[in-house]
N, C-alpha and C. Protein backbone atom coordinates (compact mmCIF):
# COMPACT_ATOMS: atom_id res chain seq x y z
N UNK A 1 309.01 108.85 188.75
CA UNK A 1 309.69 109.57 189.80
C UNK A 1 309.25 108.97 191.13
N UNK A 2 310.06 108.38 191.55
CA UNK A 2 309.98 107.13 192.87
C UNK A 2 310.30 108.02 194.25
N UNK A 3 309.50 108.88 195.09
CA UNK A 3 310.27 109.66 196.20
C UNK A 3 310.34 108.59 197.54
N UNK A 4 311.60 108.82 198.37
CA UNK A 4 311.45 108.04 199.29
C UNK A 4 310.24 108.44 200.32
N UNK A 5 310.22 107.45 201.40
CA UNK A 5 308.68 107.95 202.45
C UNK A 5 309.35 109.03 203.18
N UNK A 6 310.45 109.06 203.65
CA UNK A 6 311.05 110.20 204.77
C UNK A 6 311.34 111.52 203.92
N UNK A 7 311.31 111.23 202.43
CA UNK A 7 311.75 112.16 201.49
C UNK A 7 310.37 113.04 200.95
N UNK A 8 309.33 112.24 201.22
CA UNK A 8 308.33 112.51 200.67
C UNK A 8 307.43 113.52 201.67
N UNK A 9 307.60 113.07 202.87
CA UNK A 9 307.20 113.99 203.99
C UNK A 9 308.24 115.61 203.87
N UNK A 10 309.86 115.30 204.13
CA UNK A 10 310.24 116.64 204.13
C UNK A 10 309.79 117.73 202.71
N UNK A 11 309.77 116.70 201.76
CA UNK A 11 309.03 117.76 200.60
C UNK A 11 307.59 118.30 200.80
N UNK A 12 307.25 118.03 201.53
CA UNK A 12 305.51 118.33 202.04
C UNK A 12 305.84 119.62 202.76
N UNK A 13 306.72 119.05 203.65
CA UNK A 13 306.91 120.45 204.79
C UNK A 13 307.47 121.56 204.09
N UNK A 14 308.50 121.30 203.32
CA UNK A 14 309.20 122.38 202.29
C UNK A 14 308.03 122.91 201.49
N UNK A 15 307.47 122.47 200.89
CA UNK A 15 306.33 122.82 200.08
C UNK A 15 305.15 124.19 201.16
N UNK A 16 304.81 123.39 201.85
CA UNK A 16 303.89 124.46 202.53
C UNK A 16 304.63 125.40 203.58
N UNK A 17 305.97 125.36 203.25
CA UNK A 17 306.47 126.58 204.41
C UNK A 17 307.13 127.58 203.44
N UNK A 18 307.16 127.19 201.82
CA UNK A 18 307.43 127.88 200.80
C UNK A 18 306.20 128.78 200.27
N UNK A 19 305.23 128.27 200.48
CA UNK A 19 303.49 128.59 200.05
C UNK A 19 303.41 129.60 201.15
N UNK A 20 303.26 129.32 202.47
CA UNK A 20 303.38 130.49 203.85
C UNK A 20 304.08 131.20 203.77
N UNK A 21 305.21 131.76 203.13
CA UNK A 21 306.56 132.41 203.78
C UNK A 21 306.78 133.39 202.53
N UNK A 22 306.49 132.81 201.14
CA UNK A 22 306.88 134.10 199.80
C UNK A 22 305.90 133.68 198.96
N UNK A 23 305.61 134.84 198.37
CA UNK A 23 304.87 135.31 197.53
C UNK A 23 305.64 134.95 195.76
N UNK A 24 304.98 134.03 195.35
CA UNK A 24 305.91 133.67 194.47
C UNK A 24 304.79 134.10 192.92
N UNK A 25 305.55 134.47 191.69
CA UNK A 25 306.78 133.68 191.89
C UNK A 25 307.75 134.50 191.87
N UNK A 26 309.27 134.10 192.62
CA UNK A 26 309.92 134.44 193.17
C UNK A 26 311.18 133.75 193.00
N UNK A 27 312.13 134.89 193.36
CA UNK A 27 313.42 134.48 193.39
C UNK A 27 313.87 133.27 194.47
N UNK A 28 314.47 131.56 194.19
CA UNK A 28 314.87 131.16 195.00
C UNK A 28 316.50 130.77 195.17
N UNK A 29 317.13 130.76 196.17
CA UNK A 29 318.34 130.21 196.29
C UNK A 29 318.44 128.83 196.16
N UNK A 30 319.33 128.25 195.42
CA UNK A 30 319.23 126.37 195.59
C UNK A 30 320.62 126.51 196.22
N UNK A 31 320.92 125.58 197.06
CA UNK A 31 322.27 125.16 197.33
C UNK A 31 322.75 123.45 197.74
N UNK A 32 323.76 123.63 196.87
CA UNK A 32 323.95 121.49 196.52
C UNK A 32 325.50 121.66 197.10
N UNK A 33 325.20 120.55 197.46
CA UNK A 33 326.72 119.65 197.66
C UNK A 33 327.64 118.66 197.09
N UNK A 34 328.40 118.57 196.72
CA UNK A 34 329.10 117.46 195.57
C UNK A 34 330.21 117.33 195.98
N UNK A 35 330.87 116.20 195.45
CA UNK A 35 332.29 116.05 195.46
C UNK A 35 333.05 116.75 194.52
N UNK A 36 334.21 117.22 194.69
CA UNK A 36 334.62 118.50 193.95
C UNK A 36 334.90 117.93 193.04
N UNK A 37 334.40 117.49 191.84
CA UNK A 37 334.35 116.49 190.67
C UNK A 37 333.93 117.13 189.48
N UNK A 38 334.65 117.51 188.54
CA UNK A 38 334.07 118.95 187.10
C UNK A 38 332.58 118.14 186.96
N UNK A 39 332.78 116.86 186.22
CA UNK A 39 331.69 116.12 186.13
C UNK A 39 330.36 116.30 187.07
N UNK A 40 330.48 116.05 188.47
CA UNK A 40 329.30 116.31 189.26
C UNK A 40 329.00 117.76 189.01
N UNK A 41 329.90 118.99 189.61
CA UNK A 41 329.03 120.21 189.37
C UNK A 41 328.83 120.39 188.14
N UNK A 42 329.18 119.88 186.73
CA UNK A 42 328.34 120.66 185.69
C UNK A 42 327.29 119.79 185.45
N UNK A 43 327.34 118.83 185.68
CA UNK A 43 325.83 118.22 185.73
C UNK A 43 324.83 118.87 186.52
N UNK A 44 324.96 119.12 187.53
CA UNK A 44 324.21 120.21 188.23
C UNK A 44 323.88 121.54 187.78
N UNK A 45 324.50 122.42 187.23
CA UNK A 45 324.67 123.82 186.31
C UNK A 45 323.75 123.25 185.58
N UNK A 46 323.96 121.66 184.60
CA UNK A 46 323.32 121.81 183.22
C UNK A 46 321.95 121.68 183.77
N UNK A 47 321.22 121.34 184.45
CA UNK A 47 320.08 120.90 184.82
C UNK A 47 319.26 122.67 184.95
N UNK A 48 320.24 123.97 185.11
CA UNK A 48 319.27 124.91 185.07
C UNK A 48 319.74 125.72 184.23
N UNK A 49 318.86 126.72 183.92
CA UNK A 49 319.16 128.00 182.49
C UNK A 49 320.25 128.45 182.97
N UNK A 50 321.48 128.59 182.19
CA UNK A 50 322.49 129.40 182.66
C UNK A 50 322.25 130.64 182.31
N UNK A 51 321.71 131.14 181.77
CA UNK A 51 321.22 132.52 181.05
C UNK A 51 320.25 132.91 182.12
N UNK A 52 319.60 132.52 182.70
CA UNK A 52 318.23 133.20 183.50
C UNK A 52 318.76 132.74 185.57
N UNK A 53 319.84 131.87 185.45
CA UNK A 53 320.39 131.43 186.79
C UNK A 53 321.64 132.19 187.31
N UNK A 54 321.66 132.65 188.52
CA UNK A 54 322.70 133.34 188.77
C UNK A 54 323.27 131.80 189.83
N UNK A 55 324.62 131.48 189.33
CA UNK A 55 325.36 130.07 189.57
C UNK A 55 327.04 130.48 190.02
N UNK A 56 326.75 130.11 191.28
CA UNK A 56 328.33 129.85 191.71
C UNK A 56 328.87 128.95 192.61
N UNK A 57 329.96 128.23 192.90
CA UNK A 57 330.24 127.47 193.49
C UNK A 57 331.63 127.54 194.61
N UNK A 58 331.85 126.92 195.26
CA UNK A 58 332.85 127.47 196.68
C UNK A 58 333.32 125.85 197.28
N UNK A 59 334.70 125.77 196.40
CA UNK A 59 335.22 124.89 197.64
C UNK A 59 335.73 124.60 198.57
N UNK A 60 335.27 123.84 199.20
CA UNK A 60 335.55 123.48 201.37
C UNK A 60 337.34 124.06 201.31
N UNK A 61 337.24 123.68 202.35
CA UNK A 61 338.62 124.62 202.88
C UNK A 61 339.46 123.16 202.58
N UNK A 62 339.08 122.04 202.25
CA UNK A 62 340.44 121.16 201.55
C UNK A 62 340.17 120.76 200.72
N UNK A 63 339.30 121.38 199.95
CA UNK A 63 338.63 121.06 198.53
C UNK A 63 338.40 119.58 197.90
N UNK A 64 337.66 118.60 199.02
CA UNK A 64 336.86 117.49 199.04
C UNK A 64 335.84 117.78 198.24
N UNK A 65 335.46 118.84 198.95
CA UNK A 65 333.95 119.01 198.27
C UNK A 65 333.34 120.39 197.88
N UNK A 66 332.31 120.13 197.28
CA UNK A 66 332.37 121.66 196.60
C UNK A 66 331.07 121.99 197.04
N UNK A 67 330.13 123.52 197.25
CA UNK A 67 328.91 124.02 197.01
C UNK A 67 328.87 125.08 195.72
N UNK A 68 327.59 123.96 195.17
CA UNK A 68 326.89 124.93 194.54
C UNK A 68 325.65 125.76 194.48
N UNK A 69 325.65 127.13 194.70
CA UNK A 69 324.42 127.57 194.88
C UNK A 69 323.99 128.46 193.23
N UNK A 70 322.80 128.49 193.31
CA UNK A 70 322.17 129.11 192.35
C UNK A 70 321.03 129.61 192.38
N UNK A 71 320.77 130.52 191.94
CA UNK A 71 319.89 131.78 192.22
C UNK A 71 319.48 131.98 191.14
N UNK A 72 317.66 131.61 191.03
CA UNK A 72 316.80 131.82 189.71
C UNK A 72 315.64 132.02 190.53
N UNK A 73 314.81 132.68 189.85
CA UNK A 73 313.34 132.72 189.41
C UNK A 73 312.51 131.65 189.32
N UNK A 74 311.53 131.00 190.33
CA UNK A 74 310.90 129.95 190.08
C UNK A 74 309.47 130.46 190.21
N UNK A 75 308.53 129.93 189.68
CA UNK A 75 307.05 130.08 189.40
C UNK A 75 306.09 129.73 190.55
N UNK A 76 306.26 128.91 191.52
CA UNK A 76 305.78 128.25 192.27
C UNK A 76 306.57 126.99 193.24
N UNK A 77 306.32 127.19 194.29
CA UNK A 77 306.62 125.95 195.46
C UNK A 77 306.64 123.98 194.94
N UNK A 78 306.42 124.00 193.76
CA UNK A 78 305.64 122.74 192.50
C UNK A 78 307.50 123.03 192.27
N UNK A 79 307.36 123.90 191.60
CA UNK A 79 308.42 124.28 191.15
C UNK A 79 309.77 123.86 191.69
N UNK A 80 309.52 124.20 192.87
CA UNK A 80 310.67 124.41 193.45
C UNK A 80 310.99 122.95 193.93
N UNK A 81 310.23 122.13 193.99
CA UNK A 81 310.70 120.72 194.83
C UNK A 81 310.79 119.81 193.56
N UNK A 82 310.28 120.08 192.81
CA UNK A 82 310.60 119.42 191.15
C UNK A 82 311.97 119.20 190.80
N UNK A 83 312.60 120.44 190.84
CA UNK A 83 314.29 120.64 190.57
C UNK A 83 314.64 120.13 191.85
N UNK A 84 314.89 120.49 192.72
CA UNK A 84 315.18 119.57 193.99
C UNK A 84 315.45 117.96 193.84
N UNK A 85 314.03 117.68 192.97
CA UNK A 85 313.76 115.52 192.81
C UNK A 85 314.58 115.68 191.20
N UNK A 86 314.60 116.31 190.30
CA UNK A 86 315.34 116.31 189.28
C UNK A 86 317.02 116.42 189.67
N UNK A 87 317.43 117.02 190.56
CA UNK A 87 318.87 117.23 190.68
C UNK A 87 319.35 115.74 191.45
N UNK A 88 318.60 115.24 192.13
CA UNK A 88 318.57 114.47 193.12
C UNK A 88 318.46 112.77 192.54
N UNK A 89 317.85 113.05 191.88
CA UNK A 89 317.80 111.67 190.52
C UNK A 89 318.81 111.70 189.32
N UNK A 90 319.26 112.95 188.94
CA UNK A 90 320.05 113.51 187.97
C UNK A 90 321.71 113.31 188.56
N UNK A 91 322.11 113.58 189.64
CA UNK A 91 323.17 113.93 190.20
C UNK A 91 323.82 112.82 191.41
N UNK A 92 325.14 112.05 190.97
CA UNK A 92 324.57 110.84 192.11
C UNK A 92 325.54 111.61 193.17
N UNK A 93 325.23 111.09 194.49
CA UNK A 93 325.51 111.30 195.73
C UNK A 93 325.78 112.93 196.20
N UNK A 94 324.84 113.87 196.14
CA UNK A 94 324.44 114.93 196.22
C UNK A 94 323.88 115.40 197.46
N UNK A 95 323.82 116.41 197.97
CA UNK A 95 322.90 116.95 199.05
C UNK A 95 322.62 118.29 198.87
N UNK A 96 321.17 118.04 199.14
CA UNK A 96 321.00 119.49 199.03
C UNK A 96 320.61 119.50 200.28
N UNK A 97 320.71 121.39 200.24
CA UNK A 97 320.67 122.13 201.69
C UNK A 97 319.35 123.18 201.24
């Protein structure tokens, strides 16, 4: 798992403002960006429990592109930037928010 240097810093900051801010573990929101492509968002879906993830998605007002957000239970701030570098290696040309 290869993180970039500018990538590697904002996960630092995400990390310790997740550690300061909730008491985990805890419910987090993820929210991704894709091209409105079946292929891209279920690759994204498959990457978390659909059974334990609350998952929905909303496309742009000319349906270029799509968000997906999803709402699970994560264990820890470890946690949370793990799936972040897994979706992100998993999913090509993606953004998360």
């Amino acid at each position: 798992m290869t993180i970039k240097p500018d990538a590697e810093e904002f996960y630092k900051k995400l990390k310790k403002q997740l550690a300061d801010t909730t008491l985990w573990p805890s419910d987090y929101l993820f929210k991704f960006i894709v091209k409105s492509e079946v292929n891209k968002i279920t690759q994204i879906k498959s990457l978390f429990d659909a059974k334990l993830a609350d998952i929905s998605t909303k496309a742009s007002k000319n349906g270029k592109y799509t968000s997906v957000s999803i709402k699970v239970k994560m264990k820890n701030p470890e946690a949370v930037i793990s799936k972040y570098i897994e979706v992100s290696e998993k999913v090509d040309d993606v953004i998360s928010l």
